[in-house]
Protein backbone atom coordinates (compact mmCIF):
# COMPACT_ATOMS: atom_id res chain seq x y z
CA UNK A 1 -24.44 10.85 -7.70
CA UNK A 2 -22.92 14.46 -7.73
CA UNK A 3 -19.69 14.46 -5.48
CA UNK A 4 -18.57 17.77 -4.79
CA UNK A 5 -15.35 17.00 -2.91
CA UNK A 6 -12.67 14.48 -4.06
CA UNK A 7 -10.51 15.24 -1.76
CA UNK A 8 -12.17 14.25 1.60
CA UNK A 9 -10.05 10.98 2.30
CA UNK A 10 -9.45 8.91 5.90
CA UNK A 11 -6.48 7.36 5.55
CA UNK A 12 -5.31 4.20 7.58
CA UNK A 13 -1.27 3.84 6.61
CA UNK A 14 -1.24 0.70 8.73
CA UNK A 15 -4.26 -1.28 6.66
CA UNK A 16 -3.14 0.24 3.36
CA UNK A 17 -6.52 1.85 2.63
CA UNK A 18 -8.67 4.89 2.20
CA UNK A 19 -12.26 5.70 2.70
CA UNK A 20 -13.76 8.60 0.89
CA UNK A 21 -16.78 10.15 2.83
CA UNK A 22 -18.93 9.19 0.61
CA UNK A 23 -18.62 5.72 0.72
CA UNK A 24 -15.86 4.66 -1.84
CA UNK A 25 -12.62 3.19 -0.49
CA UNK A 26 -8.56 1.89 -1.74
CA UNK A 27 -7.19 -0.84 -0.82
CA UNK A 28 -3.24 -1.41 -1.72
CA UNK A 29 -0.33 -3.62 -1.39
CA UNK A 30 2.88 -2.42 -1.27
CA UNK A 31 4.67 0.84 -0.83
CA UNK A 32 1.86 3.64 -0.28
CA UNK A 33 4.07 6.03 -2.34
CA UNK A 34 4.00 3.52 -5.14
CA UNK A 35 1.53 0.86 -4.74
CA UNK A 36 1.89 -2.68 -6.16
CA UNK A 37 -1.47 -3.07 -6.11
CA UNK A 38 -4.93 -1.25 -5.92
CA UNK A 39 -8.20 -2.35 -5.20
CA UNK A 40 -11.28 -0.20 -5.30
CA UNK A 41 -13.91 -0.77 -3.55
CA UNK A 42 -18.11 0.62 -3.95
CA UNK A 43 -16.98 2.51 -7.12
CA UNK A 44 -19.43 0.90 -9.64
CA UNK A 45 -22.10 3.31 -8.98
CA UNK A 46 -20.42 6.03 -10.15
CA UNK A 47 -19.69 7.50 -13.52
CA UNK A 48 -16.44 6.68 -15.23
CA UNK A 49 -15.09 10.04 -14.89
CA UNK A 50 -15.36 10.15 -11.27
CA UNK A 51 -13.97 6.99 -10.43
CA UNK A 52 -11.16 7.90 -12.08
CA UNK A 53 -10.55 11.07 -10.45
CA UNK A 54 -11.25 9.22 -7.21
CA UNK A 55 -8.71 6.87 -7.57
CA UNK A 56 -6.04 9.50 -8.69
CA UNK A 57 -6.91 11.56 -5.69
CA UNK A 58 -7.17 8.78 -3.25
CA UNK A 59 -4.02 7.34 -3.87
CA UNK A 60 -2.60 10.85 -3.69
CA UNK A 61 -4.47 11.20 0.11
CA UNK A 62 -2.44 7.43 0.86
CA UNK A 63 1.34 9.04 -0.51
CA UNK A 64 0.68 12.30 1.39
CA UNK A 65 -0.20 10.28 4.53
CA UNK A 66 3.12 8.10 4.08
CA UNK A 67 5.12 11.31 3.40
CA UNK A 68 4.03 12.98 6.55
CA UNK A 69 4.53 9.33 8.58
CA UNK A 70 7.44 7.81 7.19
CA UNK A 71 8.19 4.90 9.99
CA UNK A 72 4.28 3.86 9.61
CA UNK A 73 4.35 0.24 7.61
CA UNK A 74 1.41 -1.59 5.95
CA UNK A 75 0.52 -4.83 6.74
CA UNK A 76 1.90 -6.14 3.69
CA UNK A 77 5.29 -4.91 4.15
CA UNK A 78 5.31 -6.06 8.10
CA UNK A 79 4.50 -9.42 6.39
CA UNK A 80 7.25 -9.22 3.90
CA UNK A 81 9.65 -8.05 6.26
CA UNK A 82 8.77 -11.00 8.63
CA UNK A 83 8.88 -13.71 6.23
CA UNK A 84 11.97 -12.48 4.79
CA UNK A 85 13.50 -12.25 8.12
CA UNK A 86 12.12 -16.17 8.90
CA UNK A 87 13.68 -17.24 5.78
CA UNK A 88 17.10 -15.69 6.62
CA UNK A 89 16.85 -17.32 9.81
CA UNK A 90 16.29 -20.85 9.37
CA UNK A 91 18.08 -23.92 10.11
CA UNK A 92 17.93 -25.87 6.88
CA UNK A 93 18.98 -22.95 4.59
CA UNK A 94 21.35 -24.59 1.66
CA UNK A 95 25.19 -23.98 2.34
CA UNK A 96 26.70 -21.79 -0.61
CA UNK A 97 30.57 -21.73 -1.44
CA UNK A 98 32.35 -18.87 -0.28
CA UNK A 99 35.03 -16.81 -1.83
CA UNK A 100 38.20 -16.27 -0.41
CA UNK A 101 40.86 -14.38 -1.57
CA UNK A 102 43.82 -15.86 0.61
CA UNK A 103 45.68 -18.26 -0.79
């Protein structure tokens, strides 16, 4: 399979992927600047060079995306955010010691 452009990417900020035209796609976790995690997806057909120049440029497409729309979040971190904001919030939440410096 001769690809002659790597650098054909859709990228969806808000699902934390990207499709290449030709049929290869990302999927991450985390930060799209600096992803915690990377899945590839329909890249076993191709040779080893080219996957990894894929995945180099399509997690450059994802950073360039994020860089031109910083307030866009991925799923993952809406989900972080929310269960971090849940567990601030609840009831049961252990009481620490405090320190004062009156006397």
């Amino acid at each position: 399979m001769e690809m002659t452009n790597f650098d054909e990417w859709e990228t969806d900020l808000e699902l934390g992927q990207a499709i290449h035209y030709s049929g290869p796609s990302l999927r991450i976790e985390g930060d799209p600047k600096d992803p915690s995690a990377v899945t590839p997806i329909n890249f076993s057909s191709l040779p080893i060079a080219d996957q990894a120049r894929l995945l180099r440029e399509g997690l450059a497409a994802l950073a360039a995306a994020a860089r031109r729309a910083p307030d866009v979040k991925t799923s993952h971190q809406r989900a972080a955010e929310e269960s971090a904001r849940l567990f601030a919030q609840r009831q049961n939440r252990p009481v620490r010691p405090t320190l004062t410096l009156n006397r």
